[in-house]
C-alpha atoms as a PDB file:
ATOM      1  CA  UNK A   1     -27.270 -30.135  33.529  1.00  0.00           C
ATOM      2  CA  UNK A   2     -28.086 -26.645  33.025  1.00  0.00           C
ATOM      3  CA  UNK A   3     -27.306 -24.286  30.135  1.00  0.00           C
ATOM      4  CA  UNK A   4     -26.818 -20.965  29.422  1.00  0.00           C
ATOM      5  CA  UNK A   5     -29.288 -21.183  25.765  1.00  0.00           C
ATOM      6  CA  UNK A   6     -28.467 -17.207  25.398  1.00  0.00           C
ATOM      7  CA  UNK A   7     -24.579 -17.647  25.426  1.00  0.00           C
ATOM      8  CA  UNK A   8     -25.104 -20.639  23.262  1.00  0.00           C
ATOM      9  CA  UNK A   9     -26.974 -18.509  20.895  1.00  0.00           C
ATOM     10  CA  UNK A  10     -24.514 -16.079  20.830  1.00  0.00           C
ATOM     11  CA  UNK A  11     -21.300 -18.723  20.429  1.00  0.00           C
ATOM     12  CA  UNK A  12     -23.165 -20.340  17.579  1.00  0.00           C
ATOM     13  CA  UNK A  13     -23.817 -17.280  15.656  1.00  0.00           C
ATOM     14  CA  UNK A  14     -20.467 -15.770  15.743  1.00  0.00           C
ATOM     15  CA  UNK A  15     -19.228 -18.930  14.528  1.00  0.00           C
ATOM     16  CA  UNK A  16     -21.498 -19.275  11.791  1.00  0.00           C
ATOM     17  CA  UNK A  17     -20.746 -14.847  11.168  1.00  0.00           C
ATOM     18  CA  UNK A  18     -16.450 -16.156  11.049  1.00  0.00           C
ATOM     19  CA  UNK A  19     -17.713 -19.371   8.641  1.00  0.00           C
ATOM     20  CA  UNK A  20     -19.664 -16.540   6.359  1.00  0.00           C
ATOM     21  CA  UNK A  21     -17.320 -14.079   6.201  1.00  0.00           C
ATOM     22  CA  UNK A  22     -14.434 -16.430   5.696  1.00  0.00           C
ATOM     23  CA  UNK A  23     -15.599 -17.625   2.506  1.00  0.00           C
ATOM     24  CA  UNK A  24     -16.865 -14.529   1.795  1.00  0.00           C
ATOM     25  CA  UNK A  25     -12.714 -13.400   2.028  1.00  0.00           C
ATOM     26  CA  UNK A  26     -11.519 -15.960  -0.246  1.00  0.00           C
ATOM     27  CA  UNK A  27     -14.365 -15.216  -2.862  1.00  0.00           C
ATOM     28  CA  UNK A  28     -13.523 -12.022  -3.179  1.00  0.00           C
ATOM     29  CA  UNK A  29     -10.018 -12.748  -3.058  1.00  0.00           C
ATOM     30  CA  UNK A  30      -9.885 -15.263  -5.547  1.00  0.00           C
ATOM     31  CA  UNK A  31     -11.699 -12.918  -7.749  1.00  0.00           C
ATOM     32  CA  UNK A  32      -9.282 -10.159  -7.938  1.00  0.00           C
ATOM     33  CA  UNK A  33      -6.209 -11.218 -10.170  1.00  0.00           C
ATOM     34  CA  UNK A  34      -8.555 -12.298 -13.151  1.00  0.00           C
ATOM     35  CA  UNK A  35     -11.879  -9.906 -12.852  1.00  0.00           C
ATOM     36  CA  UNK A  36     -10.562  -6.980 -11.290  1.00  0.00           C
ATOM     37  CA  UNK A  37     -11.943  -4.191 -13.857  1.00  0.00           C
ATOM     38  CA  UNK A  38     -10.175  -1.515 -12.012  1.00  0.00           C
ATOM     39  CA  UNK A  39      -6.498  -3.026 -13.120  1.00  0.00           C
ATOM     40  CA  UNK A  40      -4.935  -1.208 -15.695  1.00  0.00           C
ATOM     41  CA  UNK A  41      -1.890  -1.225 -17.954  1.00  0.00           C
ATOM     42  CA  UNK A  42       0.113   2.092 -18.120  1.00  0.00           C
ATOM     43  CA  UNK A  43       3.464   3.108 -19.129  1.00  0.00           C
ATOM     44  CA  UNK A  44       4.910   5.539 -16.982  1.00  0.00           C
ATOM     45  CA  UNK A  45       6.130   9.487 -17.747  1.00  0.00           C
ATOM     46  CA  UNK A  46       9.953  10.062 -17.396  1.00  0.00           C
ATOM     47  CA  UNK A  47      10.071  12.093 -14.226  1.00  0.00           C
ATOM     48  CA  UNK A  48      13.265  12.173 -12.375  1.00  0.00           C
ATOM     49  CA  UNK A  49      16.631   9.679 -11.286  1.00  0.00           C
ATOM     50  CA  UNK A  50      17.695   9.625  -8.212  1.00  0.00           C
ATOM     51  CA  UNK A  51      21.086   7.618  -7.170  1.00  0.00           C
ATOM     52  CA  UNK A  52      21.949   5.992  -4.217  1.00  0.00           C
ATOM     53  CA  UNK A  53      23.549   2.911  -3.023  1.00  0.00           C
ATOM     54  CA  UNK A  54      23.146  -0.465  -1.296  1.00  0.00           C
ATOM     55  CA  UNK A  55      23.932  -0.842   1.996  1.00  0.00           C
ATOM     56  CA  UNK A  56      26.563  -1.654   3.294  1.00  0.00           C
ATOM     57  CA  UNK A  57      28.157  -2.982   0.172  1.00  0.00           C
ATOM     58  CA  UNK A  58      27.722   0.137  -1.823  1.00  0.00           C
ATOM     59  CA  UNK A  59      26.131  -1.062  -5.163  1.00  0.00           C
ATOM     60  CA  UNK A  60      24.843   1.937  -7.791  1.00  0.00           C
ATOM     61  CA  UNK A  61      21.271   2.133  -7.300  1.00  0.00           C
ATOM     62  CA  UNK A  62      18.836   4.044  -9.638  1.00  0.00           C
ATOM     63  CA  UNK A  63      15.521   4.996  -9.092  1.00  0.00           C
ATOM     64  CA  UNK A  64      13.299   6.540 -11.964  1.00  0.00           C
ATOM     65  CA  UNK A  65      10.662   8.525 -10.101  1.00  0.00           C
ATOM     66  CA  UNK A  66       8.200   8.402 -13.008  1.00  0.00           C
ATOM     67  CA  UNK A  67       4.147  10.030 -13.171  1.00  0.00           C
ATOM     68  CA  UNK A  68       1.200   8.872 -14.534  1.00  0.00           C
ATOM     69  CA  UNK A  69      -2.503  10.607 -14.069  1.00  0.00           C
ATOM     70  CA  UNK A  70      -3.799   6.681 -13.684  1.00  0.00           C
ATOM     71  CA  UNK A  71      -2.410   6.331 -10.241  1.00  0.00           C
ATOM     72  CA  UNK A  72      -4.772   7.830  -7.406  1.00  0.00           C
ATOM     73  CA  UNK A  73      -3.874  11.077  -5.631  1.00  0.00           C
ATOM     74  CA  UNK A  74      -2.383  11.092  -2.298  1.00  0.00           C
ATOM     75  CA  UNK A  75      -4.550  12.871   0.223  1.00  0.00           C
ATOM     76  CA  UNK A  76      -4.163  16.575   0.679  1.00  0.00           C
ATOM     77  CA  UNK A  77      -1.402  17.464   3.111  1.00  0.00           C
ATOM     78  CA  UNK A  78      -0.432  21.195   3.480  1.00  0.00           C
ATOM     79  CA  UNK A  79       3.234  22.311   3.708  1.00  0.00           C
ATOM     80  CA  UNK A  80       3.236  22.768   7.602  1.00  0.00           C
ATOM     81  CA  UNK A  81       2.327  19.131   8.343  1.00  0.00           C
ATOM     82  CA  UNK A  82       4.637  17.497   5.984  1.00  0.00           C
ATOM     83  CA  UNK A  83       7.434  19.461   8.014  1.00  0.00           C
ATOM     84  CA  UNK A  84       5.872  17.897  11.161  1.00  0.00           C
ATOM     85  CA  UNK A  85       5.144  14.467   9.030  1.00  0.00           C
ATOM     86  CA  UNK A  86       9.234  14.708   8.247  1.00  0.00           C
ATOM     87  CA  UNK A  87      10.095  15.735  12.077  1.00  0.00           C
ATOM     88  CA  UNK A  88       7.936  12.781  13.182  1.00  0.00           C
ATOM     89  CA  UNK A  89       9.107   9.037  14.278  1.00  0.00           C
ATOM     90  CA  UNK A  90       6.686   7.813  10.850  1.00  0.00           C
ATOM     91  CA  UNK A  91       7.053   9.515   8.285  1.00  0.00           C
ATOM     92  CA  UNK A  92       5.893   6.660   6.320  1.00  0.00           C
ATOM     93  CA  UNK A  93       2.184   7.211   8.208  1.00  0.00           C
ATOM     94  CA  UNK A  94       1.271   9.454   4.760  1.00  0.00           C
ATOM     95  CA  UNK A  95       0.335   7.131   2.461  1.00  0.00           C
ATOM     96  CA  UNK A  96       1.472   7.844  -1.179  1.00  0.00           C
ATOM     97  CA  UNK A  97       0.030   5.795  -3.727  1.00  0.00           C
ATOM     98  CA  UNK A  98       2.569   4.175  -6.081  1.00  0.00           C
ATOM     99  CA  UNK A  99       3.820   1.385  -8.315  1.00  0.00           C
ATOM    100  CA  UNK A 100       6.241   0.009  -7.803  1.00  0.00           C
ATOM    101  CA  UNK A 101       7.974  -1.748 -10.476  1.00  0.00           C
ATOM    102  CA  UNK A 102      10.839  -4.741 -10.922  1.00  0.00           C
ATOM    103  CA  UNK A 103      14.513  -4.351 -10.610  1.00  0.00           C
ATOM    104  CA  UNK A 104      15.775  -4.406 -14.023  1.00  0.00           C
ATOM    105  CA  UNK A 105      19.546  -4.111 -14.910  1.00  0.00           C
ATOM    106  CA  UNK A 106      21.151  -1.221 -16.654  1.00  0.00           C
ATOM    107  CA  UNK A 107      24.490   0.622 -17.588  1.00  0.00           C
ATOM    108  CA  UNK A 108      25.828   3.653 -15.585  1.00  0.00           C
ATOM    109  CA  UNK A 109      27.918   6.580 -17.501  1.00  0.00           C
ATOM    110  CA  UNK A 110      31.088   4.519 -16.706  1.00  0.00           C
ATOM    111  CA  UNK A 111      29.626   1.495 -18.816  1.00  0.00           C
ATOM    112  CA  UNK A 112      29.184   0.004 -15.590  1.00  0.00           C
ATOM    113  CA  UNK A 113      26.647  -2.585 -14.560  1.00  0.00           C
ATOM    114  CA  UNK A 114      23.401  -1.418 -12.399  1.00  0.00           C
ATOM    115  CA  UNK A 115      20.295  -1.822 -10.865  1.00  0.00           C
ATOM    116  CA  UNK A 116      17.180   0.710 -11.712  1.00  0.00           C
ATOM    117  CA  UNK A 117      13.641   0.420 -10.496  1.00  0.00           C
ATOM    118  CA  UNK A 118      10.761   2.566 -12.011  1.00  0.00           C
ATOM    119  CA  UNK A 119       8.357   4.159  -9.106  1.00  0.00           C
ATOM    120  CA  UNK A 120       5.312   5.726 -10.312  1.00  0.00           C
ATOM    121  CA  UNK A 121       2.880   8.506  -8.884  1.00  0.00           C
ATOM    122  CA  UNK A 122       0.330  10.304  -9.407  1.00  0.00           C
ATOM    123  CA  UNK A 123       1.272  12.990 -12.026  1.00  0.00           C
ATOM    124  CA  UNK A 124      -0.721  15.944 -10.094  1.00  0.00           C
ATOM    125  CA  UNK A 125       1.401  15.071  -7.317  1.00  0.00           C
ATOM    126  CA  UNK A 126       4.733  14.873  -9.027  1.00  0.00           C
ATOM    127  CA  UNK A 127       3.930  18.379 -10.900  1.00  0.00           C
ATOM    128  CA  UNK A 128       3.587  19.800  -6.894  1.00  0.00           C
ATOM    129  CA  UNK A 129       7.137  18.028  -6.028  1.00  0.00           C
ATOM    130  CA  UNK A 130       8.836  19.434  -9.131  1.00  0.00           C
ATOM    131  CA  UNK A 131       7.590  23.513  -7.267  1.00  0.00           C
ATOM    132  CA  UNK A 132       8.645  22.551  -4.216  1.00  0.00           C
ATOM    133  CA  UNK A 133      11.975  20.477  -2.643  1.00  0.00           C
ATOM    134  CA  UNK A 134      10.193  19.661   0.625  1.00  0.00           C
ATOM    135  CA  UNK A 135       7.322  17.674  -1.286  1.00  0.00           C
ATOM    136  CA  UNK A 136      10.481  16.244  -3.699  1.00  0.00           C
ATOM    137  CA  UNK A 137      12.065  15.150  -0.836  1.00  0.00           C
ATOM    138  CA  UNK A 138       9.298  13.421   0.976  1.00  0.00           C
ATOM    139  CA  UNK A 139       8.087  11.592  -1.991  1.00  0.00           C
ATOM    140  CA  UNK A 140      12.024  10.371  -2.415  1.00  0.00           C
ATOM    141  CA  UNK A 141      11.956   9.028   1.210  1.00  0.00           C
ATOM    142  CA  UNK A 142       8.959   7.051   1.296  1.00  0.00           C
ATOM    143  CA  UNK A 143       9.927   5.479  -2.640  1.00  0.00           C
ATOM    144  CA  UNK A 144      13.468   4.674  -0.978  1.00  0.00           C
ATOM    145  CA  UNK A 145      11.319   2.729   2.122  1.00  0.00           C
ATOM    146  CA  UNK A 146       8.594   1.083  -0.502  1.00  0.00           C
ATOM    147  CA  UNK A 147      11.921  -0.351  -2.205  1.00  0.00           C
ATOM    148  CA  UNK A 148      13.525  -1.451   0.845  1.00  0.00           C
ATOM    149  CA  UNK A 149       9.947  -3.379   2.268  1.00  0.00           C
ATOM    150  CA  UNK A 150       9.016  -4.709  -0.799  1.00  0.00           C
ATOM    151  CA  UNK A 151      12.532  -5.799  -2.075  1.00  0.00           C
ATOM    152  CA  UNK A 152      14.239  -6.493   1.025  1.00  0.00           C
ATOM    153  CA  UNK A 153      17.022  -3.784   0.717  1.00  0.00           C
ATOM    154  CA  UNK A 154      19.143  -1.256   2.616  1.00  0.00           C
ATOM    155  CA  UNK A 155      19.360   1.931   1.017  1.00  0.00           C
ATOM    156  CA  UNK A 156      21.717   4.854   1.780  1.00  0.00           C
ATOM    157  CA  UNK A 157      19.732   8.350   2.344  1.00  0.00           C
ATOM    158  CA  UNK A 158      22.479  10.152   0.941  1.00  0.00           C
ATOM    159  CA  UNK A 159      21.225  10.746  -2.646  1.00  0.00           C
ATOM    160  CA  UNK A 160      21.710  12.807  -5.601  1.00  0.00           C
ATOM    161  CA  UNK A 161      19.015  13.472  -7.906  1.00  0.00           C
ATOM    162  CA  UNK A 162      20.166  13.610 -11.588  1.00  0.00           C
ATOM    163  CA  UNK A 163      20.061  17.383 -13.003  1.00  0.00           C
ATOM    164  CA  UNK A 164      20.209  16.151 -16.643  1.00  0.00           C
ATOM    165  CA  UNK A 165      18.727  12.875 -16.872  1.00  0.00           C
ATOM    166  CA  UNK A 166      14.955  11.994 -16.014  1.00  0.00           C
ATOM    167  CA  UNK A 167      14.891   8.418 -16.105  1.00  0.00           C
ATOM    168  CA  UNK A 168      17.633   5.651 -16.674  1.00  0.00           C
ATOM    169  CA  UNK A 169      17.497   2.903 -19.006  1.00  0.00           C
ATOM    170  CA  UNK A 170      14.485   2.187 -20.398  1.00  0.00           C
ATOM    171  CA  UNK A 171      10.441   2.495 -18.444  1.00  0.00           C
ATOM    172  CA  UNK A 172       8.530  -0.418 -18.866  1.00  0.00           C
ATOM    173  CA  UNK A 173       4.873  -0.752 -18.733  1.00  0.00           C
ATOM    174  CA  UNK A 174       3.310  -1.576 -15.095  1.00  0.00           C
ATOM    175  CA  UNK A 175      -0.019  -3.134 -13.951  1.00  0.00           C
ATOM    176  CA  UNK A 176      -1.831  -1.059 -11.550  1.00  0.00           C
ATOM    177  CA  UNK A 177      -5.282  -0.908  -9.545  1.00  0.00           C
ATOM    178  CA  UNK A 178      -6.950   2.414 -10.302  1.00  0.00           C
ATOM    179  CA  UNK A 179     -10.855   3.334  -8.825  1.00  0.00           C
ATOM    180  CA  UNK A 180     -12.477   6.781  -9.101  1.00  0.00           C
ATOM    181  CA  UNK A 181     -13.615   8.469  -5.962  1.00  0.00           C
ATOM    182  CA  UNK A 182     -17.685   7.842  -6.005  1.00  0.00           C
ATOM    183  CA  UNK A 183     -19.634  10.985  -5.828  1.00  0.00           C
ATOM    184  CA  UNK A 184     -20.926   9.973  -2.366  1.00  0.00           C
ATOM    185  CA  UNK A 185     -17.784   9.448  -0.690  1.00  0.00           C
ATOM    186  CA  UNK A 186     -17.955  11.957   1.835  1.00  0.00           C
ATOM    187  CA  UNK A 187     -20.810   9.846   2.964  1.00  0.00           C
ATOM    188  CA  UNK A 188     -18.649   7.400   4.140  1.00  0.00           C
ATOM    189  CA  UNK A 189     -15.727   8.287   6.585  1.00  0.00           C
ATOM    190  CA  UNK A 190     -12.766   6.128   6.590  1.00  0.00           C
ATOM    191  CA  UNK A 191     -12.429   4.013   9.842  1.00  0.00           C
ATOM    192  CA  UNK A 192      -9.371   4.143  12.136  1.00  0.00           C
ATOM    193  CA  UNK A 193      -7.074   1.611  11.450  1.00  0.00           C
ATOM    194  CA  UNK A 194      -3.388   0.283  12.260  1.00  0.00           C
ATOM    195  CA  UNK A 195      -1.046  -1.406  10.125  1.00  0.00           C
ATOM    196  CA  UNK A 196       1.603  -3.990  12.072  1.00  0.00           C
ATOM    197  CA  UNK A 197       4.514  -5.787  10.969  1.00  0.00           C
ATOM    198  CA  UNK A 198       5.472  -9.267  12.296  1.00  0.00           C
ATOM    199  CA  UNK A 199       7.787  -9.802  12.991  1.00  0.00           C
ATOM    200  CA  UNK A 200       8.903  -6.129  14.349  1.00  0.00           C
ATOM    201  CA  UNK A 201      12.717  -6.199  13.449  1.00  0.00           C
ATOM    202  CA  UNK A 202      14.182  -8.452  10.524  1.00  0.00           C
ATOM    203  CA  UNK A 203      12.693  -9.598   7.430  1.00  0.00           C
ATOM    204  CA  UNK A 204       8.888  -8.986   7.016  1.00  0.00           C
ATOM    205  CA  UNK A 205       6.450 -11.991   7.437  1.00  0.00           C
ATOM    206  CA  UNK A 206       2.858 -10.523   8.045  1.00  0.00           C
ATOM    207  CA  UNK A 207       1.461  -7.628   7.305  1.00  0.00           C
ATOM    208  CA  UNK A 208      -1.459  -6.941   9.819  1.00  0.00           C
ATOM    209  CA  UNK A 209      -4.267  -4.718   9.501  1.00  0.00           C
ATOM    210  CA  UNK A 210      -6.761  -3.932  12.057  1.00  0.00           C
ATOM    211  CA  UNK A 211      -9.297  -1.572  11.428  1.00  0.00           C
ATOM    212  CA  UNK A 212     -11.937   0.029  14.146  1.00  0.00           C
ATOM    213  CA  UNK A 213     -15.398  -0.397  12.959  1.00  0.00           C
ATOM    214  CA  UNK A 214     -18.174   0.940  15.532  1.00  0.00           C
ATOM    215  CA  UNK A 215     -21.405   0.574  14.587  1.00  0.00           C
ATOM    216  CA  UNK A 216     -20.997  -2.409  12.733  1.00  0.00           C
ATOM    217  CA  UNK A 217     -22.865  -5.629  14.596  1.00  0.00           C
ATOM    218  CA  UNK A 218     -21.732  -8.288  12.069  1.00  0.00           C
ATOM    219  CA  UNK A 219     -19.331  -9.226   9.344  1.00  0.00           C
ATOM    220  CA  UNK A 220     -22.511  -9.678   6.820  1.00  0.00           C
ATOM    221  CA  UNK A 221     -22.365  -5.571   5.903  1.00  0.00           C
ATOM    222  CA  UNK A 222     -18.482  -5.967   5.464  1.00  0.00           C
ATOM    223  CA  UNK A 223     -16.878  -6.128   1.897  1.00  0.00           C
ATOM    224  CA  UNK A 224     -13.443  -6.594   1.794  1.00  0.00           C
ATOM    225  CA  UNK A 225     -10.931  -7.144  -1.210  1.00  0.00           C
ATOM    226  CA  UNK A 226      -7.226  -7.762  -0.750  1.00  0.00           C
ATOM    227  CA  UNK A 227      -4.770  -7.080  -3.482  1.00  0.00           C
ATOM    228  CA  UNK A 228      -1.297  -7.715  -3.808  1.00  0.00           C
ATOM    229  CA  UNK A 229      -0.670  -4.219  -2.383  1.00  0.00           C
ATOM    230  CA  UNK A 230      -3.351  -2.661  -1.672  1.00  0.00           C
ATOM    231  CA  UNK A 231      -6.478  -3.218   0.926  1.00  0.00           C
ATOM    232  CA  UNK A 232      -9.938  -2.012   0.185  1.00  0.00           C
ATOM    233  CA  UNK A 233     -12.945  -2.232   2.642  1.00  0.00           C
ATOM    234  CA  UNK A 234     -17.112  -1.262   2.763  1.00  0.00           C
ATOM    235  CA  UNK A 235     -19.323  -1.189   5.356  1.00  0.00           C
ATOM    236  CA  UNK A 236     -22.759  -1.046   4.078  1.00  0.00           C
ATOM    237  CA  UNK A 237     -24.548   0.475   4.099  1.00  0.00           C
ATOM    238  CA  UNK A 238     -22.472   3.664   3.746  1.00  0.00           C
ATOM    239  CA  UNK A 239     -21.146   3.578   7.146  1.00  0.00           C
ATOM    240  CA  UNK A 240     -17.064   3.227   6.052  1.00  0.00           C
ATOM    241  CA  UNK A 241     -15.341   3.026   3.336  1.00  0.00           C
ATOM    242  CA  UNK A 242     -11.273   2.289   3.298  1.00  0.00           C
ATOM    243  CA  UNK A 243      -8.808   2.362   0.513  1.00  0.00           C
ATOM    244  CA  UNK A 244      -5.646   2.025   1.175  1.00  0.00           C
ATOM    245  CA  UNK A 245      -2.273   1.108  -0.546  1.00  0.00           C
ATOM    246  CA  UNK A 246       1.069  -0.397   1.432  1.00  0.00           C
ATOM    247  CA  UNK A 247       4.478  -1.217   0.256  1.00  0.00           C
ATOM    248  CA  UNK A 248       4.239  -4.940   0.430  1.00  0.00           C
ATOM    249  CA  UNK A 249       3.398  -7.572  -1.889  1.00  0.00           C
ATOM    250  CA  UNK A 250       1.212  -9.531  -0.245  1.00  0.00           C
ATOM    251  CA  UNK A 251       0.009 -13.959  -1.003  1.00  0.00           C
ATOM    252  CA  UNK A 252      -3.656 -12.930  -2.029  1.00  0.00           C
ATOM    253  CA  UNK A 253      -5.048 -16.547  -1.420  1.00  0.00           C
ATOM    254  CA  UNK A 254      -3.713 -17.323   1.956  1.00  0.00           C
ATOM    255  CA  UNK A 255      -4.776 -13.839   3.637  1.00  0.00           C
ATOM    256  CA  UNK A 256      -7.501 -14.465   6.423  1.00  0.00           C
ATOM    257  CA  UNK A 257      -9.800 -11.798   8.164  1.00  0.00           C
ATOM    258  CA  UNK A 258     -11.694 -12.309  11.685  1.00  0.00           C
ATOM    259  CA  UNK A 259     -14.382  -9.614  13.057  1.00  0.00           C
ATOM    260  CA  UNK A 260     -14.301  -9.396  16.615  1.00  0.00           C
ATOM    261  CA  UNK A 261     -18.702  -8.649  17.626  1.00  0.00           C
ATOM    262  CA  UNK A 262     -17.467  -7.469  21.150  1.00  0.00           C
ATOM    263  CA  UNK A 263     -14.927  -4.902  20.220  1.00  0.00           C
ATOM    264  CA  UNK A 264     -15.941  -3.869  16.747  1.00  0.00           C
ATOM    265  CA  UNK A 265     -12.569  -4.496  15.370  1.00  0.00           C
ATOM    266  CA  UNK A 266     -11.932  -6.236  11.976  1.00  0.00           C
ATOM    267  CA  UNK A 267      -8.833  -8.522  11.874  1.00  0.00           C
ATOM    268  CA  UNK A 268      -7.154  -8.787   8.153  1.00  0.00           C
ATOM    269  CA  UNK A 269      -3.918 -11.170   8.169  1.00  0.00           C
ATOM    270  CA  UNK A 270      -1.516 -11.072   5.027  1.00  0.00           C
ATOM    271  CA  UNK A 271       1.144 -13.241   4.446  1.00  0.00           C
ATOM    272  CA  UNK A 272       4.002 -10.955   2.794  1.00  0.00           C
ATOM    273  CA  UNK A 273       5.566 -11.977  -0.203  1.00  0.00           C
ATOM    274  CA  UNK A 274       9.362 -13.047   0.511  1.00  0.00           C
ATOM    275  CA  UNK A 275      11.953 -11.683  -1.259  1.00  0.00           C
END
């Protein structure tokens, strides 16, 4: 019987490429909650309370929009596109970088039982939303929908942000992933890339990223680390670099990643955290 030795080859060494860059996955990932040096303990600045409610069974929901210079600054977006950003299907396609902390319960003016949760951005970036509603408004939509993925709520866009009161209850300190932009970064673009839920409608059980990589011939030059909510990615040498954060909490350990040779397209599969 005849073979084909050159697709054999080929067969043999992608397996041996998914073998390599499978353990490489759950080194890295295995390394992250105990030697991550970029994770950092902050407390957050009193910024500003918005209230809204559950839905549909209306319970009093706070939500301390706090600052802190530790978090990383959301890429530049002028005024014009975050109208268009706003007008758009996705406005969640802007990524903001931000903590998000734990519910923790509280009492209302009334003496009343209620929930609070303490969001935190970058401070630069809150300064520009305190000049300007439109920014203030955007950065209150997308912490409303990092609530809802990561907690599993419905919350009512009818809020009222508190003239005389910047936080409620009391801000707790929070454990964040911070990095400096290297000097060189311009040296390496950030790929295209997709984020997926699965399912599409209901509760959240994947989060799937897949991220276009041309130029890159094997998963050897790939680093990848996955966090609980954020995704980080090099190509060496310089050819991409990708750093993003999402709104999930995501099971480290049982995340898996698969580079496709043939269409240059990296795979990364994250279990979500359920609620």
């Amino acid at each position: 019987m005849n073979t084909d030795s050159s697709l054999l080859g080929s067969e043999l060494e992608l397996q041996q490429q998914e073998e390599i860059y499978q353990q490489l996955l759950m080194q890295t990932v295995g390394k992250m909650p105990t030697e991550n040096p970029e994770s950092k303990v902050i407390r957050p600045q009193p910024g500003l309370c918005v209230k809204t409610v559950t839905e549909p069974d209306k319970q009093k929901i706070f939500v301390n929009i706090c600052q802190s210079p530790a978090v990383p600054l959301p890429p530049e977006i002028s005024r014009d596109e975050l109208v268009d950003l706003l007008q758009s299907e996705d406005p969640s396609g802007f990524r903001v970088p931000m903590s998000l902390g734990e519910p923790h319960t509280e009492t209302d003016n009334n003496s009343k039982a209620c929930t609070a949760y303490d969001v935190v951005i970058n401070q630069e970036f809150f300064q520009k939303c305190q000049t300007d509603p439109l920014y203030q408004q955007f950065v209150i939509l997308v912490s409303l929908e990092g609530l809802e993925n990561k907690y599993n709520l419905e919350l009512s866009r009818d809020w009222k942000v508190l003239k005389n009161r910047k936080f409620l209850g009391s801000l707790v300190d929070q454990n964040i992933r911070t990095k400096s932009r290297p000097v060189i970064q311009e040296l390496q673009p950030e790929p295209e890339f997709s984020l997926l839920v699965e399912p599409p409608a209901g509760d959240p059980e994947f989060l799937i990223a897949e991220i276009k990589l041309p130029g890159v011939r094997s998963s050897r030059s790939l680093v990848l680390d996955v966090g609980e909510d954020r995704l980080q990615l090099t190509a060496r040498p310089s050819l991409y670099h990708l750093d993003i954060f999402h709104p999930f909490s995501i099971e480290q350990e049982s995340s898996v990643a698969q580079f496709n040779c043939n269409t240059q397209i990296l795979t990364v599969t994250m279990p979500v955290v359920s609620s």
